[in-house]
Protein backbone atom coordinates (compact mmCIF):
# COMPACT_ATOMS: atom_id res chain seq x y z
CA UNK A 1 155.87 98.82 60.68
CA UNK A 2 152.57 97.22 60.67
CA UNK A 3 150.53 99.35 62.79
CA UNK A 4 146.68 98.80 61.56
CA UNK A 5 147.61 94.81 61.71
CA UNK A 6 148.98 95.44 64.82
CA UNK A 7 145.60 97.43 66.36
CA UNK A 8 143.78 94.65 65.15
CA UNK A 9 145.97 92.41 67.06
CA UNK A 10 145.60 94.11 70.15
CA UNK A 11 143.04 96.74 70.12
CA UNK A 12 140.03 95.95 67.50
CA UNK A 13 139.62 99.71 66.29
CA UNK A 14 135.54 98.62 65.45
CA UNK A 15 134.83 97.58 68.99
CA UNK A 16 136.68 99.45 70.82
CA UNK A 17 135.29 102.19 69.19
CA UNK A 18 131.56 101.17 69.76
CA UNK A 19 132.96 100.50 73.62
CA UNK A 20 134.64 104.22 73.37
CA UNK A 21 131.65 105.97 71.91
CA UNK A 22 128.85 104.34 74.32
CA UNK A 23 130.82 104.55 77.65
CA UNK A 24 131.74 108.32 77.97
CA UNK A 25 129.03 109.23 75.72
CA UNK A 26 126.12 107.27 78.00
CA UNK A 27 128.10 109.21 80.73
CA UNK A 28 127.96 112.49 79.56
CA UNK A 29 123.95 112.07 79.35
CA UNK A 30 123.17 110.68 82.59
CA UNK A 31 125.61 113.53 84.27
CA UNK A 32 123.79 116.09 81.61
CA UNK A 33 119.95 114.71 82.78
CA UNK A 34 120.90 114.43 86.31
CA UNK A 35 121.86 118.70 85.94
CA UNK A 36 118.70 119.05 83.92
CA UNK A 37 120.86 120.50 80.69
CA UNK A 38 118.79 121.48 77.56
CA UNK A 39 119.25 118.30 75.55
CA UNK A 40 121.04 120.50 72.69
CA UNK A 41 124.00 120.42 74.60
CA UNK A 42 124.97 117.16 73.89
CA UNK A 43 124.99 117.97 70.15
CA UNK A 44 128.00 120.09 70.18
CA UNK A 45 130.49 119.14 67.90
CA UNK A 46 133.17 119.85 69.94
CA UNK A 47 131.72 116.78 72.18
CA UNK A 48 133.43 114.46 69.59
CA UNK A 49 136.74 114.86 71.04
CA UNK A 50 135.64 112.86 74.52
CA UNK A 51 134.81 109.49 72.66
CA UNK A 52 137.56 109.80 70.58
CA UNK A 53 139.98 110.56 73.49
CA UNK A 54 138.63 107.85 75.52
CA UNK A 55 139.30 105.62 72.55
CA UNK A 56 143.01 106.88 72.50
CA UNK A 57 144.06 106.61 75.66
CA UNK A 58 142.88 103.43 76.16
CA UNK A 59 144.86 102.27 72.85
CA UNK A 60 147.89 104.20 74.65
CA UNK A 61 147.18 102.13 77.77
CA UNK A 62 147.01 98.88 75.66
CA UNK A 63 150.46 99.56 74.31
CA UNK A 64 151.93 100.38 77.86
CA UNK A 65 150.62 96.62 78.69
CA UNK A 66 151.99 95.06 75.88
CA UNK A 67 155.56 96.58 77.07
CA UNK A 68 154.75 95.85 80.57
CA UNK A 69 153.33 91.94 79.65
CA UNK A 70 156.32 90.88 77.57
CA UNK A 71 158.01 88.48 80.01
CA UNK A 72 154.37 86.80 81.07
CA UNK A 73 153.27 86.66 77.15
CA UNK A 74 156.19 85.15 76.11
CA UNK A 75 155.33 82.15 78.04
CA UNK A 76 151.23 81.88 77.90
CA UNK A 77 150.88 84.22 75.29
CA UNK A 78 153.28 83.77 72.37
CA UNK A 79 151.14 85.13 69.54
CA UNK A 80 151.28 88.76 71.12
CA UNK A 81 152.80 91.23 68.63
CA UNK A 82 155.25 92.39 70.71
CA UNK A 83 156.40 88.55 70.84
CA UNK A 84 156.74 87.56 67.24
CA UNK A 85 157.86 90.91 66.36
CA UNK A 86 155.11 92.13 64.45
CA UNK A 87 155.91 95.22 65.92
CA UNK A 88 159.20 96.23 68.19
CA UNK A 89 159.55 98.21 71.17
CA UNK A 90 160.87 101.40 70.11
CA UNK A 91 157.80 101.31 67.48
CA UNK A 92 155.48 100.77 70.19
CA UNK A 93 156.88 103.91 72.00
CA UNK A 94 156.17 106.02 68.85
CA UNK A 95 152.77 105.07 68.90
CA UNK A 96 152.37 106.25 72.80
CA UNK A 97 154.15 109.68 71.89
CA UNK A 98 152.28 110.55 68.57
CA UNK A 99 148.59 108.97 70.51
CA UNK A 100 149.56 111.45 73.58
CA UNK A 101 150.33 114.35 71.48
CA UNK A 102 147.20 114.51 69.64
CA UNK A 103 144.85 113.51 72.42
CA UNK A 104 146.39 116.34 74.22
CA UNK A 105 146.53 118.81 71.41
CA UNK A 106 142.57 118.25 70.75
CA UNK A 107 141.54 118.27 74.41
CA UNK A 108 143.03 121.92 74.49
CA UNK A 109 139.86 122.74 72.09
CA UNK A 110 138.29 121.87 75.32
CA UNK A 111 140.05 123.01 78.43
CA UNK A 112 143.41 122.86 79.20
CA UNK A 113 142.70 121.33 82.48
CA UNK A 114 141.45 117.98 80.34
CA UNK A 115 144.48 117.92 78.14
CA UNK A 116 146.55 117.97 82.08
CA UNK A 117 143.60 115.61 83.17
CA UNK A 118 144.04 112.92 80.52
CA UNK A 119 148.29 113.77 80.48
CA UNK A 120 147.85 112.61 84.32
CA UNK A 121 146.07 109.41 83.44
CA UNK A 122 148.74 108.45 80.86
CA UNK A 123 151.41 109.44 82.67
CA UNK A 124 149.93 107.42 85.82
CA UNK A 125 149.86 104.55 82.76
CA UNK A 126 154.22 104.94 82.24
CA UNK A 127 154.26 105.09 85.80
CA UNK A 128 153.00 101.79 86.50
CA UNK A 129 155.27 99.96 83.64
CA UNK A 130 158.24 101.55 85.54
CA UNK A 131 156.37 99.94 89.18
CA UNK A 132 155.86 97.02 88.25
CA UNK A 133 159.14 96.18 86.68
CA UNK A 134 160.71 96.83 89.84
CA UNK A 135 158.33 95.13 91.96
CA UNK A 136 157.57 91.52 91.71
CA UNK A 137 154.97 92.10 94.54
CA UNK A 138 152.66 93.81 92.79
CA UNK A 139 153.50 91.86 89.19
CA UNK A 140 152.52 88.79 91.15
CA UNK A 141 149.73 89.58 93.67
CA UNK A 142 146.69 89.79 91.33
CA UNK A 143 144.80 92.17 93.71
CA UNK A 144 147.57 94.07 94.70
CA UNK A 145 147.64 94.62 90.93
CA UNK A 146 144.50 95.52 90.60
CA UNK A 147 144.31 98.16 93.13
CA UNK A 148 147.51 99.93 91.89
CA UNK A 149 146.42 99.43 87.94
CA UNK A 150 142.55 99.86 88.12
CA UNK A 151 142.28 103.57 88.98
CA UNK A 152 144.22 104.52 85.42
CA UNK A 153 141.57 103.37 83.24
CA UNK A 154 138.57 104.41 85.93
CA UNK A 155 139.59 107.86 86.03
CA UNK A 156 138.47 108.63 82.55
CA UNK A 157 135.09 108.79 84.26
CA UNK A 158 136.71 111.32 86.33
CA UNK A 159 138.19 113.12 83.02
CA UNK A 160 133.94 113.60 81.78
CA UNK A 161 133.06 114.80 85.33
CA UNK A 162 135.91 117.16 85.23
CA UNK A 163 134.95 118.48 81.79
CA UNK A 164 131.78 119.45 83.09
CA UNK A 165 132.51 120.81 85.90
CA UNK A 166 135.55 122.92 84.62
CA UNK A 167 134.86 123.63 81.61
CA UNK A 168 131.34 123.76 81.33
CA UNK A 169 131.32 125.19 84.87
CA UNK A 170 128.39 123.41 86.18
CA UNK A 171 127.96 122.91 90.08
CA UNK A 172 129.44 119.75 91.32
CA UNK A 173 126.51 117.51 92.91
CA UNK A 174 127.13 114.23 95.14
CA UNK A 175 124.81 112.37 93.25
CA UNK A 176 127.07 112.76 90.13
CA UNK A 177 129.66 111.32 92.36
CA UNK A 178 127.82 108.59 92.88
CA UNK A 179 127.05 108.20 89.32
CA UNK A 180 130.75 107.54 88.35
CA UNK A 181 131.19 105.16 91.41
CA UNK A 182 128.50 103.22 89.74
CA UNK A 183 130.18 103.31 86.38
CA UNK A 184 133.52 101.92 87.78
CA UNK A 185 131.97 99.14 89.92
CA UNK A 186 130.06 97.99 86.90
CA UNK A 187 133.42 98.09 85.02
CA UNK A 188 135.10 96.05 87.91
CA UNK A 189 132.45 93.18 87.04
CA UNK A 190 133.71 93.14 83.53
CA UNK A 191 137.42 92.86 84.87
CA UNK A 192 136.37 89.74 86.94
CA UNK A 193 134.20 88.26 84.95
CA UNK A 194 135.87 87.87 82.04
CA UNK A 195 138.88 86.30 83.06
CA UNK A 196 136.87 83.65 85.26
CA UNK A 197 137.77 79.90 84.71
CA UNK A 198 138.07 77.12 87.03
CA UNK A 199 141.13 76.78 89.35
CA UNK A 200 142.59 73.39 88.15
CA UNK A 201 142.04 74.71 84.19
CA UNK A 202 144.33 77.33 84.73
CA UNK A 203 148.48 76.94 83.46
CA UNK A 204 150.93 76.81 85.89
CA UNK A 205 152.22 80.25 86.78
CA UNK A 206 149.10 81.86 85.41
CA UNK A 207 147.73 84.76 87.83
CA UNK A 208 144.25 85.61 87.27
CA UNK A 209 141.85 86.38 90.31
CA UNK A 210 139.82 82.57 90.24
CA UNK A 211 143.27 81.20 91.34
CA UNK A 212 142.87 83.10 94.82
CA UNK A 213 139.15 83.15 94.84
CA UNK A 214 137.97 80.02 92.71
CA UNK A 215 135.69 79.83 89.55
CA UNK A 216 132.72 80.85 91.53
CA UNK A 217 134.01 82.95 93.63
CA UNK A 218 135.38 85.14 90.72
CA UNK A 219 131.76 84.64 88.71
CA UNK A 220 129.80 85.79 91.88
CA UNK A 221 131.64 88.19 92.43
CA UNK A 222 131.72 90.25 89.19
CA UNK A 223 127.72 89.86 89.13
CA UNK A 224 127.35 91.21 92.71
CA UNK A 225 129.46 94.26 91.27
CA UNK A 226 127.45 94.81 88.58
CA UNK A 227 124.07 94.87 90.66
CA UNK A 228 125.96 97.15 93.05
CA UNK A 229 127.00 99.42 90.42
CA UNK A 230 123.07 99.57 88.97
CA UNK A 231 121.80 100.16 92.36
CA UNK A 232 124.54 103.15 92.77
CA UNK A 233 122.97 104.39 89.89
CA UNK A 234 119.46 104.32 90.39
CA UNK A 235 120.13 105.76 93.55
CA UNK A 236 121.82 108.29 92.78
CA UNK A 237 119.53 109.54 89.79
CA UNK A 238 116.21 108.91 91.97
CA UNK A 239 115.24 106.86 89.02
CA UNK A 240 114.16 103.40 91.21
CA UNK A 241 111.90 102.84 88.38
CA UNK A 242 114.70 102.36 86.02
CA UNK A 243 116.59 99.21 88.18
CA UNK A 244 114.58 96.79 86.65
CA UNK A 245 115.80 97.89 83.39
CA UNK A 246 119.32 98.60 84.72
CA UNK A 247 119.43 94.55 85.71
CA UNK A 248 118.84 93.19 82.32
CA UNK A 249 121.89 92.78 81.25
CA UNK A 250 122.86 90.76 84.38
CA UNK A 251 120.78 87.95 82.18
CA UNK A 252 124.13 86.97 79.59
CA UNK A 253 126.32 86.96 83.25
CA UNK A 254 123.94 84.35 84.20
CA UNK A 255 124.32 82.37 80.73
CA UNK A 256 128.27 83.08 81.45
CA UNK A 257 127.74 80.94 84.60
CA UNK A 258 125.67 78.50 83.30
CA UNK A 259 128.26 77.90 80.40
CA UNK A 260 130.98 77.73 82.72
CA UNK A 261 129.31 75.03 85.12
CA UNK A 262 128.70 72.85 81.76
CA UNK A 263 132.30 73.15 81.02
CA UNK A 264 133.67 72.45 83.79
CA UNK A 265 136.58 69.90 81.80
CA UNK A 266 137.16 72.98 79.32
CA UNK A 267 138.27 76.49 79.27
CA UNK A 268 135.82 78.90 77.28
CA UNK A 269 135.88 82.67 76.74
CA UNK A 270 133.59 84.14 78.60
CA UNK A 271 134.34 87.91 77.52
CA UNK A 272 131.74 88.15 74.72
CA UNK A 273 128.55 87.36 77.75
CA UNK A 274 130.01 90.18 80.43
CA UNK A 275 131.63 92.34 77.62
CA UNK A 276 128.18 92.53 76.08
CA UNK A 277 126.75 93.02 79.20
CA UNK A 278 129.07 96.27 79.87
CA UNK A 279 127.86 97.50 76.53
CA UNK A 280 124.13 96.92 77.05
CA UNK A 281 124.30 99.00 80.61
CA UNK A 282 126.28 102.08 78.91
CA UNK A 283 123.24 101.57 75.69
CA UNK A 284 120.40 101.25 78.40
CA UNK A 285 121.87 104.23 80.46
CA UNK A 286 122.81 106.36 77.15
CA UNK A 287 118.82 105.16 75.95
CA UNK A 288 117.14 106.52 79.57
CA UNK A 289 119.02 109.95 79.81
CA UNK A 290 118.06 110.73 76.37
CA UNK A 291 114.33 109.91 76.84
């Protein structure tokens, strides 16, 4: 059992842990400023546990895809883990049990109701594996798929929000409704914009969203998500000073683009240009609620 070679693999604990740490904690400050809370509160140790429970489940979520990808990796991606038997399916299970045992033992230092908030979420995860092996619709329709598989990861937004209302027991506003809504459209431009490529680049049997909706289509789209998401959130914390700044990181989708029109012969990652753009509107959020 190789399990820190195998996070590296699949789950770089370094990144993911910068992603984990800036995403619920530049939420928790722009729900805490839009309430007006003392800026103290957002030093409380106990605070810790949200970052590192959105780092777990998402690990936990990883693993459930690296069970539920086997079949497709084994054709287009054979140096998955799970594939050359780095690790083996039953050791994969541990992981998910002894990852959703302590994420739900510390969330109880919370509020229960997060431990059953984040227990829905990965049992929603299990749920899906057991879906979509029985369903070759939704394996194969790539936006079928994403409608049934998005709303696991987006509801840890919903897990923060809950926290605060329920176990803080602050007043539930619309506008902090609106908040999240922005946070999960600007995560939907990260979903389609990192798998864009050109149509006739792609393998044969490969389903990724540019095969319905073309290179461009898939590139436009994720940066007219993103500048829907930053105008949600402007809007909703009657900040329309702060767009402008909100909008810069739509400057590395924009060098995304241009890479991908230069390459138009060759496939290139473009997940470092809208991952880094994700990042820099959770640091430019986290930056403005704290000032």
């Amino acid at each position: 059992m190789n399990f820190i070679g195998f996070l590296k693999k699949v789950f770089e604990p370094k990144l993911h842990s910068l992603f984990a740490l800036l995403w619920s904690g530049s939420l928790l400050a722009v729900l805490y400023s839009q309430l007006g809370v003392d800026r103290a509160v957002y030093l409380k140790v106990e605070l810790i546990i949200i970052p590192i429970s959105f780092f777990m489940v998402l690990l936990f979520l990883r693993m459930v895809d690296e069970i539920k990808d086997f079949d497709y990796d084994k054709v287009y991606k054979p140096d998955r883990p799970l594939v050359t038997g780095m690790v083996s399916f039953r050791e994969i299970k541990l992981y998910c049990f002894y990852i959703a045992m302590t994420v739900l033992l510390l969330n109880l230092f919370l509020d229960w109701r997060s431990s059953l908030c984040l227990l829905a979420i990965m049992g929603y995860g299990l749920f899906l594996l057991v879906l979509e092996s029985r369903s070759n619709i939704i394996r194969e329709n790539v936006f079928l798929n994403l409608l049934v598989t998005f709303p696991v990861s987006s509801a840890l937004n919903f897990y923060v929000l809950s926290y605060i209302v329920w176990a803080e027991g602050y007043r539930f506003e619309f506008d902090m409704l609106g908040i999240v809504i922005a946070y999960i459209a600007v995560f939907l431009h990260f979903e389609f914009g990192r798998k864009t490529t050109w149509t006739e680049l792609l393998q044969k049997g490969e389903n990724v969203y540019a095969l319905h909706i073309g290179g461009w289509g898939s590139s436009l789209l994720a940066q007219f998500l993103y500048a829907i998401g930053a105008t949600i959130l402007a809007y909703s914390t009657e900040e329309s000073q702060a767009a402008g700044v909100l909008f810069l990181p739509l400057f590395l989708t924009v060098i995304a683009t241009v890479l991908l029109v230069k390459n138009r012969h060759k496939r290139i990652n473009l997940y470092p240009f809208y991952g880094g753009a994700l990042l820099l509107f959770y640091t430019i959020v986290l930056w403005r609620a704290l000032n």
